[in-house]
PDB file of N, CA and C in Angstrom:
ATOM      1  N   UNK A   1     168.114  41.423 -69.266  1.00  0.00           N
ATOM      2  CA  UNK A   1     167.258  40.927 -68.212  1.00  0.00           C
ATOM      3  C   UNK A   1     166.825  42.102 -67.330  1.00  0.00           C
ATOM      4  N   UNK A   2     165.630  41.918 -67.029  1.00  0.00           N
ATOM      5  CA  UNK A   2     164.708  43.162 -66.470  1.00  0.00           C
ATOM      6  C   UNK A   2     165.251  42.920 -64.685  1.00  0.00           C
ATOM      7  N   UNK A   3     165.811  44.736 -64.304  1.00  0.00           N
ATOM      8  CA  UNK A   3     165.842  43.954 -62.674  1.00  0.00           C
ATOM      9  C   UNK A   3     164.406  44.595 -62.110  1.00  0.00           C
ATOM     10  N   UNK A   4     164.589  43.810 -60.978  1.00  0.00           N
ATOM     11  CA  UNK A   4     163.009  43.928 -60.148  1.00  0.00           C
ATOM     12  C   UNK A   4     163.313  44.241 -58.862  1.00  0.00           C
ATOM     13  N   UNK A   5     163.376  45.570 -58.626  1.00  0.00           N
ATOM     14  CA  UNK A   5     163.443  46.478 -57.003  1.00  0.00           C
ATOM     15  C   UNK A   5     162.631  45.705 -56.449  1.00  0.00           C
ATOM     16  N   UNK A   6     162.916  45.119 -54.981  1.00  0.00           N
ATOM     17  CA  UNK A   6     162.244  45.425 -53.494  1.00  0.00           C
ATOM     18  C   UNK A   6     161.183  46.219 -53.456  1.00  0.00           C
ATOM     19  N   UNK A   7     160.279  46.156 -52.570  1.00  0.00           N
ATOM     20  CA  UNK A   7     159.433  46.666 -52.102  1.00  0.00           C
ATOM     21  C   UNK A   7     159.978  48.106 -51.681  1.00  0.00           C
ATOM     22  N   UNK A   8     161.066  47.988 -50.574  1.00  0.00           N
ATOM     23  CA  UNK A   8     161.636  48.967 -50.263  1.00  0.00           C
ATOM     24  C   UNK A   8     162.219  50.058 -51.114  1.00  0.00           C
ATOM     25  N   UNK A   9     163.092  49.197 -52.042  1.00  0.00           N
ATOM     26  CA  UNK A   9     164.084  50.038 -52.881  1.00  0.00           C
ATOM     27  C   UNK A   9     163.105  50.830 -53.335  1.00  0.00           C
ATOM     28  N   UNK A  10     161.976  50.150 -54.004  1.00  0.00           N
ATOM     29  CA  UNK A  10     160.700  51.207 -54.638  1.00  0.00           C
ATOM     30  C   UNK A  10     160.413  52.110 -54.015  1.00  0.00           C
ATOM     31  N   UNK A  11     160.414  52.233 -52.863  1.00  0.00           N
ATOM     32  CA  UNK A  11     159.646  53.112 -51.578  1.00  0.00           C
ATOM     33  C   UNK A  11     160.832  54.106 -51.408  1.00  0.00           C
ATOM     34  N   UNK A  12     162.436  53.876 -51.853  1.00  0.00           N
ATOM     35  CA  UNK A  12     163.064  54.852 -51.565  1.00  0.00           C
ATOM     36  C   UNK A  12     163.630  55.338 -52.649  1.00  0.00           C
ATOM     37  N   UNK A  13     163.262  54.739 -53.615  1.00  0.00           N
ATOM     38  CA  UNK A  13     163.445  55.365 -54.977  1.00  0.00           C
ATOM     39  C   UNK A  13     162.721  56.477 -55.350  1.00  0.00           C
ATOM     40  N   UNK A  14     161.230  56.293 -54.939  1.00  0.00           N
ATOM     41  CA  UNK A  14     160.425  57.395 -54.790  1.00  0.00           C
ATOM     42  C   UNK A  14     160.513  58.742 -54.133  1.00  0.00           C
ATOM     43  N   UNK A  15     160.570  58.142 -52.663  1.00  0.00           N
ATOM     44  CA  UNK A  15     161.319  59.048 -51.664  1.00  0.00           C
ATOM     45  C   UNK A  15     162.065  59.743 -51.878  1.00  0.00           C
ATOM     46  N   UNK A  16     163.574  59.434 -52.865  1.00  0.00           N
ATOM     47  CA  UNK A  16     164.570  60.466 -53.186  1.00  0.00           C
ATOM     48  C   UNK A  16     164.469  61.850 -54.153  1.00  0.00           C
ATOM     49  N   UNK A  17     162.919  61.317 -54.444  1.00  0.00           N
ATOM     50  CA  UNK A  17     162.751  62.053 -55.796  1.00  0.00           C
ATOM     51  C   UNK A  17     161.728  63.542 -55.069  1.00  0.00           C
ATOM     52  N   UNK A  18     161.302  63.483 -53.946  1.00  0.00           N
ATOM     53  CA  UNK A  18     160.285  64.424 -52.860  1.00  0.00           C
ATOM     54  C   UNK A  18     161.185  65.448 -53.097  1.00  0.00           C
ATOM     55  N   UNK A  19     160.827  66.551 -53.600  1.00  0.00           N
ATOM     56  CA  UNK A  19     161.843  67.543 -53.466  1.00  0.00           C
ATOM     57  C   UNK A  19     161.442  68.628 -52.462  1.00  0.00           C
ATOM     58  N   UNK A  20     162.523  69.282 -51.322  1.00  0.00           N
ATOM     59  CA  UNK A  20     162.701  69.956 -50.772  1.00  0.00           C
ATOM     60  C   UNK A  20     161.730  71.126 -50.459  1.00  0.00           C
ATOM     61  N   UNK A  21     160.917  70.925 -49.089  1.00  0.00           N
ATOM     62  CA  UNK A  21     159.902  71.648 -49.029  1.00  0.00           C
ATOM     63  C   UNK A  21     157.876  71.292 -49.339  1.00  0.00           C
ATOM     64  N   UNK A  22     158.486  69.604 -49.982  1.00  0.00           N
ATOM     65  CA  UNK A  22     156.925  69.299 -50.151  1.00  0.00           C
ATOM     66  C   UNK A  22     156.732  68.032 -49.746  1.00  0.00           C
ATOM     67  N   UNK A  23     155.661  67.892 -49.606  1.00  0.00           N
ATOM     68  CA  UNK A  23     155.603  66.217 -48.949  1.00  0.00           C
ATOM     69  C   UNK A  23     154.573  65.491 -50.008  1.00  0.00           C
ATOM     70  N   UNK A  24     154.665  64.574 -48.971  1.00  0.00           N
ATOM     71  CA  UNK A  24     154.309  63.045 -49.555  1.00  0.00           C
ATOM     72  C   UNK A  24     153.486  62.690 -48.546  1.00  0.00           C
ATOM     73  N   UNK A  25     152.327  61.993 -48.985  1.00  0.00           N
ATOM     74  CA  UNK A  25     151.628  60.831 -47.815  1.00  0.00           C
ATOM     75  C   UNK A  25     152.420  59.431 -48.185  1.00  0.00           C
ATOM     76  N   UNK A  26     151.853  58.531 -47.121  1.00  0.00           N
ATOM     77  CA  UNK A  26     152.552  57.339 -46.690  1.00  0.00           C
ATOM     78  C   UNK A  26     151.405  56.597 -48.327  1.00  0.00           C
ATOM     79  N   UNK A  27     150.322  56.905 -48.609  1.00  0.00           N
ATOM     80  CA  UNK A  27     149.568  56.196 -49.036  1.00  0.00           C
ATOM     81  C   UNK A  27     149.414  56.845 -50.775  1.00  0.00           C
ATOM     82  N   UNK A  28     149.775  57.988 -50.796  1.00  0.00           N
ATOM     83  CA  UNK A  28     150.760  58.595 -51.672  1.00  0.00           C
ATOM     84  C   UNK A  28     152.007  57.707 -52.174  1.00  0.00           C
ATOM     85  N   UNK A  29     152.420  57.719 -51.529  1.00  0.00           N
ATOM     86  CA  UNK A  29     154.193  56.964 -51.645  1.00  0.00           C
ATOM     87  C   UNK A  29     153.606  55.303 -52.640  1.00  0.00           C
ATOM     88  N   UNK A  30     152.765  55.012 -51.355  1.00  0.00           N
ATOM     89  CA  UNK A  30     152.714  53.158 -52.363  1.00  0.00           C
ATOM     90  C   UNK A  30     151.656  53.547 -53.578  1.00  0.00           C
ATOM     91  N   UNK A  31     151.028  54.389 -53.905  1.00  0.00           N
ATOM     92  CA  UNK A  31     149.869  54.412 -55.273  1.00  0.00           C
ATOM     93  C   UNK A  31     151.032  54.490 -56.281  1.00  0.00           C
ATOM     94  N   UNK A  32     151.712  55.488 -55.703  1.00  0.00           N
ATOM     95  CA  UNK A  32     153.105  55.750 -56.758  1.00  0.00           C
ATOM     96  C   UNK A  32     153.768  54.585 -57.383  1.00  0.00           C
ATOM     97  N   UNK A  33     153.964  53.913 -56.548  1.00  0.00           N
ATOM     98  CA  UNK A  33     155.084  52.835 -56.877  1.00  0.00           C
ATOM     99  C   UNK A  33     154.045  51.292 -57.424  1.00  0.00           C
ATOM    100  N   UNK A  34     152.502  51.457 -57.324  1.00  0.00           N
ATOM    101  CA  UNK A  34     152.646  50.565 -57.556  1.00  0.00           C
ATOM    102  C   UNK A  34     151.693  49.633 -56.624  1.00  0.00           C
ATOM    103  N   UNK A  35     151.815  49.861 -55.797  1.00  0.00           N
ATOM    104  CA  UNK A  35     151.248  49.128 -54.180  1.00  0.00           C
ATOM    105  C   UNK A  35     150.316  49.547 -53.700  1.00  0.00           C
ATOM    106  N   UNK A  36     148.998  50.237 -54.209  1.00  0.00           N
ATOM    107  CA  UNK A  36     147.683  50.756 -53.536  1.00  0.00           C
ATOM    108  C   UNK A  36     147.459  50.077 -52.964  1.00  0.00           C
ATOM    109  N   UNK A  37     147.249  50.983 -51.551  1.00  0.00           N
ATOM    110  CA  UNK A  37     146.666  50.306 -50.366  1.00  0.00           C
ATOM    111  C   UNK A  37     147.852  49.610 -49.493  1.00  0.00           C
ATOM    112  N   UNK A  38     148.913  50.171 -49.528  1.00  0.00           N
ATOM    113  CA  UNK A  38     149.940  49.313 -48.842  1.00  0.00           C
ATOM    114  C   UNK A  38     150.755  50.424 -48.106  1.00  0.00           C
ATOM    115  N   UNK A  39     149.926  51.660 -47.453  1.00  0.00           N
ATOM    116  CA  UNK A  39     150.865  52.777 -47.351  1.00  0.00           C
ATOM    117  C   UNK A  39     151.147  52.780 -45.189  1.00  0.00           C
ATOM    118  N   UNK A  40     150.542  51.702 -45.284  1.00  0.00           N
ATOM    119  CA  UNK A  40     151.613  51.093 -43.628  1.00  0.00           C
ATOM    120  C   UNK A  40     153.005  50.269 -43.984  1.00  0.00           C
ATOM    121  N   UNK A  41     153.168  49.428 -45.106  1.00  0.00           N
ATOM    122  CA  UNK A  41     154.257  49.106 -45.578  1.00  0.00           C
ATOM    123  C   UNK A  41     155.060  49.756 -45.861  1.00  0.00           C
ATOM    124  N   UNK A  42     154.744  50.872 -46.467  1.00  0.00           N
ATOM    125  CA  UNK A  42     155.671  52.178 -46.953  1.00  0.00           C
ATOM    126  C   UNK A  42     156.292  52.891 -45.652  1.00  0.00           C
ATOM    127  N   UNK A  43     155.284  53.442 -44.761  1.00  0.00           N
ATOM    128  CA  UNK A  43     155.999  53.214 -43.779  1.00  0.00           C
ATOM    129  C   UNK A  43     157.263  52.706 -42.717  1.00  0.00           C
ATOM    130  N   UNK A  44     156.688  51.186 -42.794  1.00  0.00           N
ATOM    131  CA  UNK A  44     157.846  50.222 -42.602  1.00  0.00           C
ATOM    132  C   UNK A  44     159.199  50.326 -42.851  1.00  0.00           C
ATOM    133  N   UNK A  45     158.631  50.576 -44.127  1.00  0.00           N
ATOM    134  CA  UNK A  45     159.996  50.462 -44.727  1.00  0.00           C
ATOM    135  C   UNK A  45     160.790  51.778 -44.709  1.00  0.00           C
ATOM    136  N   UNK A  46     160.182  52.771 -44.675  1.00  0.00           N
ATOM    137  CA  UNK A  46     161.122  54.325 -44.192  1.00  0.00           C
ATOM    138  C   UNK A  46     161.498  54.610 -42.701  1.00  0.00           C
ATOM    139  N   UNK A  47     161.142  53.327 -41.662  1.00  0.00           N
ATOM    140  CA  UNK A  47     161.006  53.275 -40.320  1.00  0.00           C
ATOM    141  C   UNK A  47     162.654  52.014 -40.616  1.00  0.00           C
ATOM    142  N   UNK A  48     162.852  51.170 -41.157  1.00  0.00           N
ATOM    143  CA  UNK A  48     163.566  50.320 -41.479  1.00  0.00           C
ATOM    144  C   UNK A  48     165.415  51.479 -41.695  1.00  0.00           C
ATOM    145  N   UNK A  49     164.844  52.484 -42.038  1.00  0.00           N
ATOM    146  CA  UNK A  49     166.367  53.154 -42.806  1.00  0.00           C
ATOM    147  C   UNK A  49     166.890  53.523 -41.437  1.00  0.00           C
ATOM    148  N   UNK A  50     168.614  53.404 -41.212  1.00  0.00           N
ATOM    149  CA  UNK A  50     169.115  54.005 -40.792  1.00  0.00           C
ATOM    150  C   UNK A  50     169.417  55.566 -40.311  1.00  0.00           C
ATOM    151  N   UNK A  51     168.684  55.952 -39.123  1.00  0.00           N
ATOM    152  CA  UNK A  51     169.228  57.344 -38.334  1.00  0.00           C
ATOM    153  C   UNK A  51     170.700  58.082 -38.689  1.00  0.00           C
ATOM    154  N   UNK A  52     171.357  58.753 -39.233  1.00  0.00           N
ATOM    155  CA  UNK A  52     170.830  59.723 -39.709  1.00  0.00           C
ATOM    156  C   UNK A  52     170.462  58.931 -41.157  1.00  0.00           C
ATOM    157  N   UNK A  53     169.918  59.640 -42.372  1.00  0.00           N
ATOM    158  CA  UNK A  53     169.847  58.939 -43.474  1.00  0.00           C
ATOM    159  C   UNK A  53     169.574  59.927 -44.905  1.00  0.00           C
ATOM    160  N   UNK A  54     170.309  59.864 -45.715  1.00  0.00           N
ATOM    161  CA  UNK A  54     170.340  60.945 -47.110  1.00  0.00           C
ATOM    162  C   UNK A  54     169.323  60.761 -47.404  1.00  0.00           C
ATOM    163  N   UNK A  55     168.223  59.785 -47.202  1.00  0.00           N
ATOM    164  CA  UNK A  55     166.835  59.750 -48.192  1.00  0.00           C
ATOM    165  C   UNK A  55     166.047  61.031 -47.564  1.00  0.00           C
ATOM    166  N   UNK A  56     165.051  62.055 -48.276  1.00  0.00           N
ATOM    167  CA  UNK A  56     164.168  62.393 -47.287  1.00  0.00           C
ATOM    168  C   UNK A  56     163.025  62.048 -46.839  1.00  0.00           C
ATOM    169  N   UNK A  57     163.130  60.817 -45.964  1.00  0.00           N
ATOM    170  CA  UNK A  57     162.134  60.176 -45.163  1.00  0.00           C
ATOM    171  C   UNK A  57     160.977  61.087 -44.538  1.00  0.00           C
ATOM    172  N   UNK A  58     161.645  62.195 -44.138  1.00  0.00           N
ATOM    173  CA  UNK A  58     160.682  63.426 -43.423  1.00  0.00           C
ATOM    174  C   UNK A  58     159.853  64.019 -43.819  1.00  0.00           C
ATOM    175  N   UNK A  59     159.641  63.984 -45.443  1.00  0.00           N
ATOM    176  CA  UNK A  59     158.896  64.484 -46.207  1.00  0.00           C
ATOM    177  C   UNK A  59     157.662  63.510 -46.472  1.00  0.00           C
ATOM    178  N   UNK A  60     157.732  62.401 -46.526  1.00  0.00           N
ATOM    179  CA  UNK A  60     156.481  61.734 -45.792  1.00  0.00           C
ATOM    180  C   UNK A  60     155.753  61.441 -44.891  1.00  0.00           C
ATOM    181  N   UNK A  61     154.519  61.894 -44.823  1.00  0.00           N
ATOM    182  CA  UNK A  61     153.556  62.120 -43.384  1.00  0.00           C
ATOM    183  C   UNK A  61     152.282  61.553 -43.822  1.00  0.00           C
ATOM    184  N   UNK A  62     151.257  61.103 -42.756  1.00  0.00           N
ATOM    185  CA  UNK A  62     150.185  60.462 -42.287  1.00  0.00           C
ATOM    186  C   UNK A  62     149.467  61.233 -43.694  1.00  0.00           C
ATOM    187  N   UNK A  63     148.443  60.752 -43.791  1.00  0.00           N
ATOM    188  CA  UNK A  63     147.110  61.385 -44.410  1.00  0.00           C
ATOM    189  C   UNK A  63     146.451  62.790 -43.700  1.00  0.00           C
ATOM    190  N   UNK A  64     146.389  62.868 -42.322  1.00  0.00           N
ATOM    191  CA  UNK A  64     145.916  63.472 -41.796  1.00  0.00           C
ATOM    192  C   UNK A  64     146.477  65.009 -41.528  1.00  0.00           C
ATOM    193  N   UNK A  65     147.730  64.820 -42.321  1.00  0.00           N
ATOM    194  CA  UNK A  65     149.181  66.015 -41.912  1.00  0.00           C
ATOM    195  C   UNK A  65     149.451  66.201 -41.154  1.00  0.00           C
ATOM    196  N   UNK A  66     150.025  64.937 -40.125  1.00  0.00           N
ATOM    197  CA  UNK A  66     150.636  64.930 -39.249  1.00  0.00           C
ATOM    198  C   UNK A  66     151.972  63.906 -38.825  1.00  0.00           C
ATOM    199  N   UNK A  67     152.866  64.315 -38.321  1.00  0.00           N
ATOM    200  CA  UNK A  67     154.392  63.888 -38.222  1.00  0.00           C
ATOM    201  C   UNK A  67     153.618  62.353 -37.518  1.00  0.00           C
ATOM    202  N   UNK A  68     153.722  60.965 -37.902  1.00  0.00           N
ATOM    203  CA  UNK A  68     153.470  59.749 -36.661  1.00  0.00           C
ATOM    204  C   UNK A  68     154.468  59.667 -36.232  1.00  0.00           C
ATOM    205  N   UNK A  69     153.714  59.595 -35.011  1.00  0.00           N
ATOM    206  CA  UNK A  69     154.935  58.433 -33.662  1.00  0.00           C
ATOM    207  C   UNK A  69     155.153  57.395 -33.928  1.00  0.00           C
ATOM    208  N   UNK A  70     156.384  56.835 -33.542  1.00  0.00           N
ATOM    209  CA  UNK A  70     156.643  55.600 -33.959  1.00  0.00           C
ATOM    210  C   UNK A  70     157.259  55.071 -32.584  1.00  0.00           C
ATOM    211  N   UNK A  71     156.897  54.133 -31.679  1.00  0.00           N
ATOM    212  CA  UNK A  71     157.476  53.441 -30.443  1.00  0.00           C
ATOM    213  C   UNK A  71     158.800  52.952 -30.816  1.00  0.00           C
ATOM    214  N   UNK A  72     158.808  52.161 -32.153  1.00  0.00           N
ATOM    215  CA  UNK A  72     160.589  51.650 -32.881  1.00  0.00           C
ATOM    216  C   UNK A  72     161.161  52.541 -32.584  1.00  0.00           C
ATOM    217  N   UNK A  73     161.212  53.794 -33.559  1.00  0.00           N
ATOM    218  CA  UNK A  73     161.971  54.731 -33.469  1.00  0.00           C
ATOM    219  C   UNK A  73     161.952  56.180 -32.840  1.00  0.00           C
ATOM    220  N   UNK A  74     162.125  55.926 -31.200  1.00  0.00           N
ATOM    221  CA  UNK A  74     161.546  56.701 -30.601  1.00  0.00           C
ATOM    222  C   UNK A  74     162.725  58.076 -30.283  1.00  0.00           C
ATOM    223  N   UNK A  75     162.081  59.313 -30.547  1.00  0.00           N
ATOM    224  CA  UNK A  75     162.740  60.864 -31.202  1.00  0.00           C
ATOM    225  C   UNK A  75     162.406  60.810 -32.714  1.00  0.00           C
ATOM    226  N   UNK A  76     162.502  59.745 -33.612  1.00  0.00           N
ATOM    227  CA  UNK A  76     162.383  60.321 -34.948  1.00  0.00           C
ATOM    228  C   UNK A  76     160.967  61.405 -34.884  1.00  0.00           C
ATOM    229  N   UNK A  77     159.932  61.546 -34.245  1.00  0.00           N
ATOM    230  CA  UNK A  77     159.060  61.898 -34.843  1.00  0.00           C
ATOM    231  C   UNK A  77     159.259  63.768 -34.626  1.00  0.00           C
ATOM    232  N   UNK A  78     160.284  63.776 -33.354  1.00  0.00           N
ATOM    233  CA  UNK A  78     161.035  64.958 -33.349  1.00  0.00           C
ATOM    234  C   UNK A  78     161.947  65.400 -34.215  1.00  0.00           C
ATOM    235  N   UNK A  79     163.228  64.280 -34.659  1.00  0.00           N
ATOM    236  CA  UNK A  79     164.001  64.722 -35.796  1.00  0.00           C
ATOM    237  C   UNK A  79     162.872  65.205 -37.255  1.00  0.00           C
ATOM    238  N   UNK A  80     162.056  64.856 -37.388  1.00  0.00           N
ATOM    239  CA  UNK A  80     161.253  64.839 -38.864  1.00  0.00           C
ATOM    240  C   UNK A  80     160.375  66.116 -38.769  1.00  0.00           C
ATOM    241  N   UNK A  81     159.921  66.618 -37.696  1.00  0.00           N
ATOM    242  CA  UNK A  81     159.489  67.792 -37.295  1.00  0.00           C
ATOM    243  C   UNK A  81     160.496  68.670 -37.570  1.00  0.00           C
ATOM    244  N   UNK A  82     161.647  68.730 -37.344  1.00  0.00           N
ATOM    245  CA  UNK A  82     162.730  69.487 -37.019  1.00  0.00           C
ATOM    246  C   UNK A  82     163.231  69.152 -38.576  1.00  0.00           C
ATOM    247  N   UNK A  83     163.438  68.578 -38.921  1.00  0.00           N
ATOM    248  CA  UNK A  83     163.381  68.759 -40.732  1.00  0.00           C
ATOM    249  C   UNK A  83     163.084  69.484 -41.476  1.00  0.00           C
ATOM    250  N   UNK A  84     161.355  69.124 -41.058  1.00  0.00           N
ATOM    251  CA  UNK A  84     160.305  69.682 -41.835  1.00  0.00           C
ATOM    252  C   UNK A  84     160.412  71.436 -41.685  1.00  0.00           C
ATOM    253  N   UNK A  85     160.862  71.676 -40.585  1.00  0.00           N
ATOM    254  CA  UNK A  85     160.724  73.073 -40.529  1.00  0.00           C
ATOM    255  C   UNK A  85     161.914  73.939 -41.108  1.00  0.00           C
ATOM    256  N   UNK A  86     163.099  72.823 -41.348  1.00  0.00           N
ATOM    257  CA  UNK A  86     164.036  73.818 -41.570  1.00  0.00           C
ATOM    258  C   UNK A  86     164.164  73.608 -43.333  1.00  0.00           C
ATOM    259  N   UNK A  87     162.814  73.057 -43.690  1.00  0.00           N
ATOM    260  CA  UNK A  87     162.688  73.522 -45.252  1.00  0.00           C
ATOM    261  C   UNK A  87     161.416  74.348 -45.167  1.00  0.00           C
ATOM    262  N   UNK A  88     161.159  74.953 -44.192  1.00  0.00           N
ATOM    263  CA  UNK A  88     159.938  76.315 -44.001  1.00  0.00           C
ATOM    264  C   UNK A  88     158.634  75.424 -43.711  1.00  0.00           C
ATOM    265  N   UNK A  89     158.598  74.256 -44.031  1.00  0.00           N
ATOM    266  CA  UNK A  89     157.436  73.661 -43.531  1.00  0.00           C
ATOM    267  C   UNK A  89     157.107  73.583 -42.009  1.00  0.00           C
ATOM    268  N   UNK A  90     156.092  74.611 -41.471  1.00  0.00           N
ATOM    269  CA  UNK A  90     155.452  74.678 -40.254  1.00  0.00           C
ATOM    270  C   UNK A  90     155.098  73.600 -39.561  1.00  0.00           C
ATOM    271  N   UNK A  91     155.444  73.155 -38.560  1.00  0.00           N
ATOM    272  CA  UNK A  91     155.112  71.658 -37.684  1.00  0.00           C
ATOM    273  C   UNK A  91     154.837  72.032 -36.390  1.00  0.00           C
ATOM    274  N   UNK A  92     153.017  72.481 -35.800  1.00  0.00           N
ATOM    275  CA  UNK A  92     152.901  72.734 -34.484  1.00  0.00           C
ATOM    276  C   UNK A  92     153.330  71.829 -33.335  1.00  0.00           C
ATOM    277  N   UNK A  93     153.539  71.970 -32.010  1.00  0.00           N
ATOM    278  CA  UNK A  93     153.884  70.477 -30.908  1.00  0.00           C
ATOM    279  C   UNK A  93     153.094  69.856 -31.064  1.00  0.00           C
ATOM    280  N   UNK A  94     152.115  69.803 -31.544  1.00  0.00           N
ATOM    281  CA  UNK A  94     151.516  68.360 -31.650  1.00  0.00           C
ATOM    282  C   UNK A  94     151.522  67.109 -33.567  1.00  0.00           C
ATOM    283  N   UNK A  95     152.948  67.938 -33.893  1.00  0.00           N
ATOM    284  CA  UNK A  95     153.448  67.262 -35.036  1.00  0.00           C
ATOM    285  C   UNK A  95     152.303  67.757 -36.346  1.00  0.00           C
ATOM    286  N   UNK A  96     150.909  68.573 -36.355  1.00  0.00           N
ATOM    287  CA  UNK A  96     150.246  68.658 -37.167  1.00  0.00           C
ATOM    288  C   UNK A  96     151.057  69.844 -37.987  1.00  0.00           C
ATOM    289  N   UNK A  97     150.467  69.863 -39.476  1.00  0.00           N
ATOM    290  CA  UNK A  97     151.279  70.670 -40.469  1.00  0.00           C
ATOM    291  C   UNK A  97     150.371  70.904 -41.557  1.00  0.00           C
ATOM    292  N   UNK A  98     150.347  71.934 -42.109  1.00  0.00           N
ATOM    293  CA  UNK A  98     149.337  72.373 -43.774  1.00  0.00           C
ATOM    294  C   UNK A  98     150.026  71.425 -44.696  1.00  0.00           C
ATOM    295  N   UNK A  99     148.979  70.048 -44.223  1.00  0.00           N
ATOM    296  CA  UNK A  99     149.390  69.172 -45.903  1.00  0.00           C
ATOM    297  C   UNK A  99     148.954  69.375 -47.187  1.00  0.00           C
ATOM    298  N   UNK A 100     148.143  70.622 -47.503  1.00  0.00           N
ATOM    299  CA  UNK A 100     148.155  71.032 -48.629  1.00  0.00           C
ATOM    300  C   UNK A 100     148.655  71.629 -49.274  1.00  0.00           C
ATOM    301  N   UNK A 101     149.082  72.793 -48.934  1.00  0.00           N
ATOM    302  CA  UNK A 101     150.250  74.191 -49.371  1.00  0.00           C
ATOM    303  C   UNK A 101     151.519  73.112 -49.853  1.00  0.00           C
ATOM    304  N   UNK A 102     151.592  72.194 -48.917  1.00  0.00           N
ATOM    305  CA  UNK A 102     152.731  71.550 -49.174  1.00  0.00           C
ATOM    306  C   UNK A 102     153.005  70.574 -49.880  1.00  0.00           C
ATOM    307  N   UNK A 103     151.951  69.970 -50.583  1.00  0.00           N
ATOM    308  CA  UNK A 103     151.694  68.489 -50.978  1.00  0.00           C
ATOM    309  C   UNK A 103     151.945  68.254 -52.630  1.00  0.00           C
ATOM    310  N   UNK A 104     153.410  67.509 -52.934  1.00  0.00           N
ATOM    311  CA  UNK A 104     153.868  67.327 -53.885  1.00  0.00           C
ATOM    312  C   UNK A 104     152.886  66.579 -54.968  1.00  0.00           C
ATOM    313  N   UNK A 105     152.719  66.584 -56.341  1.00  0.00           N
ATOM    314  CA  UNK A 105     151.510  65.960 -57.134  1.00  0.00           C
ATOM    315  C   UNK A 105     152.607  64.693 -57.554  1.00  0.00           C
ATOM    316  N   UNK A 106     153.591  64.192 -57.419  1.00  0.00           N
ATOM    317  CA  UNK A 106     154.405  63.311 -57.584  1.00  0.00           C
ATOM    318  C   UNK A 106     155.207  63.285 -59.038  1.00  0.00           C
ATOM    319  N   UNK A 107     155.502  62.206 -59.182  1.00  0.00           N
ATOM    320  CA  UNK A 107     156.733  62.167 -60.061  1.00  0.00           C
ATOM    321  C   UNK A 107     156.543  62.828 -61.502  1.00  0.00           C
ATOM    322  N   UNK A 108     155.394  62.818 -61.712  1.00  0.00           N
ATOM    323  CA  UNK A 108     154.533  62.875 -62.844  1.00  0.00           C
ATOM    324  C   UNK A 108     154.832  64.614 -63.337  1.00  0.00           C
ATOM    325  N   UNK A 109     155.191  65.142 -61.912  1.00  0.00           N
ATOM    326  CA  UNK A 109     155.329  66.595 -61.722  1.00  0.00           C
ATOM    327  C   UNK A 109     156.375  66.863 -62.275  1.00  0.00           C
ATOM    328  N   UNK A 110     157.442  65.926 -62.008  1.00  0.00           N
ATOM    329  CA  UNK A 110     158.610  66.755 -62.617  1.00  0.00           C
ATOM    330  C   UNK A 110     159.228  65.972 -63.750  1.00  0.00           C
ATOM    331  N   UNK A 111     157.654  65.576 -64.349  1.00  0.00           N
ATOM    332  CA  UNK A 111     158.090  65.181 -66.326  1.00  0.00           C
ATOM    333  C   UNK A 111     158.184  63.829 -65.971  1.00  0.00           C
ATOM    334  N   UNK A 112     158.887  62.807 -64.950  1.00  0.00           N
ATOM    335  CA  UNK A 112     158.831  60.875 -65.101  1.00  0.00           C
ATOM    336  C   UNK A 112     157.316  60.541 -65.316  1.00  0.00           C
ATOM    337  N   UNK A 113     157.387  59.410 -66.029  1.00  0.00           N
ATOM    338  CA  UNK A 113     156.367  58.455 -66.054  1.00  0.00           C
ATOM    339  C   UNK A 113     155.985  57.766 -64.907  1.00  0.00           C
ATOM    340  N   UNK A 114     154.310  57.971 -64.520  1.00  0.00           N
ATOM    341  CA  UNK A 114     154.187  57.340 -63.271  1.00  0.00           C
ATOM    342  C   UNK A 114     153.947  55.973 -63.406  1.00  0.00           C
ATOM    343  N   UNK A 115     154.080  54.483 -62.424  1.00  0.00           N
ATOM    344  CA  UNK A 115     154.309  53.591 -63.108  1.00  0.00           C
ATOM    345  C   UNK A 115     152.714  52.902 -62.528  1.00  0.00           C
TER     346      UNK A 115
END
């Protein structure tokens, strides 16, 4: 019998796979899994994980390459800055960052089947 991940689990299944130093968009994250057009959900759901947290949540950012604020979780958008930099990824005070230099081509990159 076939199991069938959550919305979420999908979203952090993905997530675990961001390797160190490159990012992800939010809208990135759901094409991946499955969910075009659902990359405020994706969101959600990386806003949903527990402070501190092994996934790297930080490695996903806006479209625009920039860290969002979030009123829920208010400092994360400082912890994720402060992440981002201590894998060399540059994050000016106003949370903006080179989302290209940095921008992972996804799973597909490191040999999985994208689904």
């Amino acid at each position: 019998m076939a199991v069938t991940l959550s919305f979420d689990q999908r979203v952090y299944a993905l997530v675990a796979q961001i390797p160190p130093g490159r990012l992800a968009t939010y809208g990135q994250v759901a094409e991946w899994i499955g969910a075009w057009g659902c990359a405020r959900q994706v969101g959600w759901a990386l806003r949903r994980l527990p402070l501190p947290s092994d996934l790297p949540w930080h490695r996903v950012v806006n479209a625009r390459g920039c860290v969002s604020l979030s009123v829920a979780r208010e400092g994360s958008d400082w912890i994720q800055a402060e992440l981002l930099r201590q894998e060399g990824i540059p994050v000016d005070g106003e949370g903006r960052l080179p989302l290209r230099p940095f921008l992972w081509s996804g799973p597909a990159e490191e040999g999985a089947p994208r689904r």
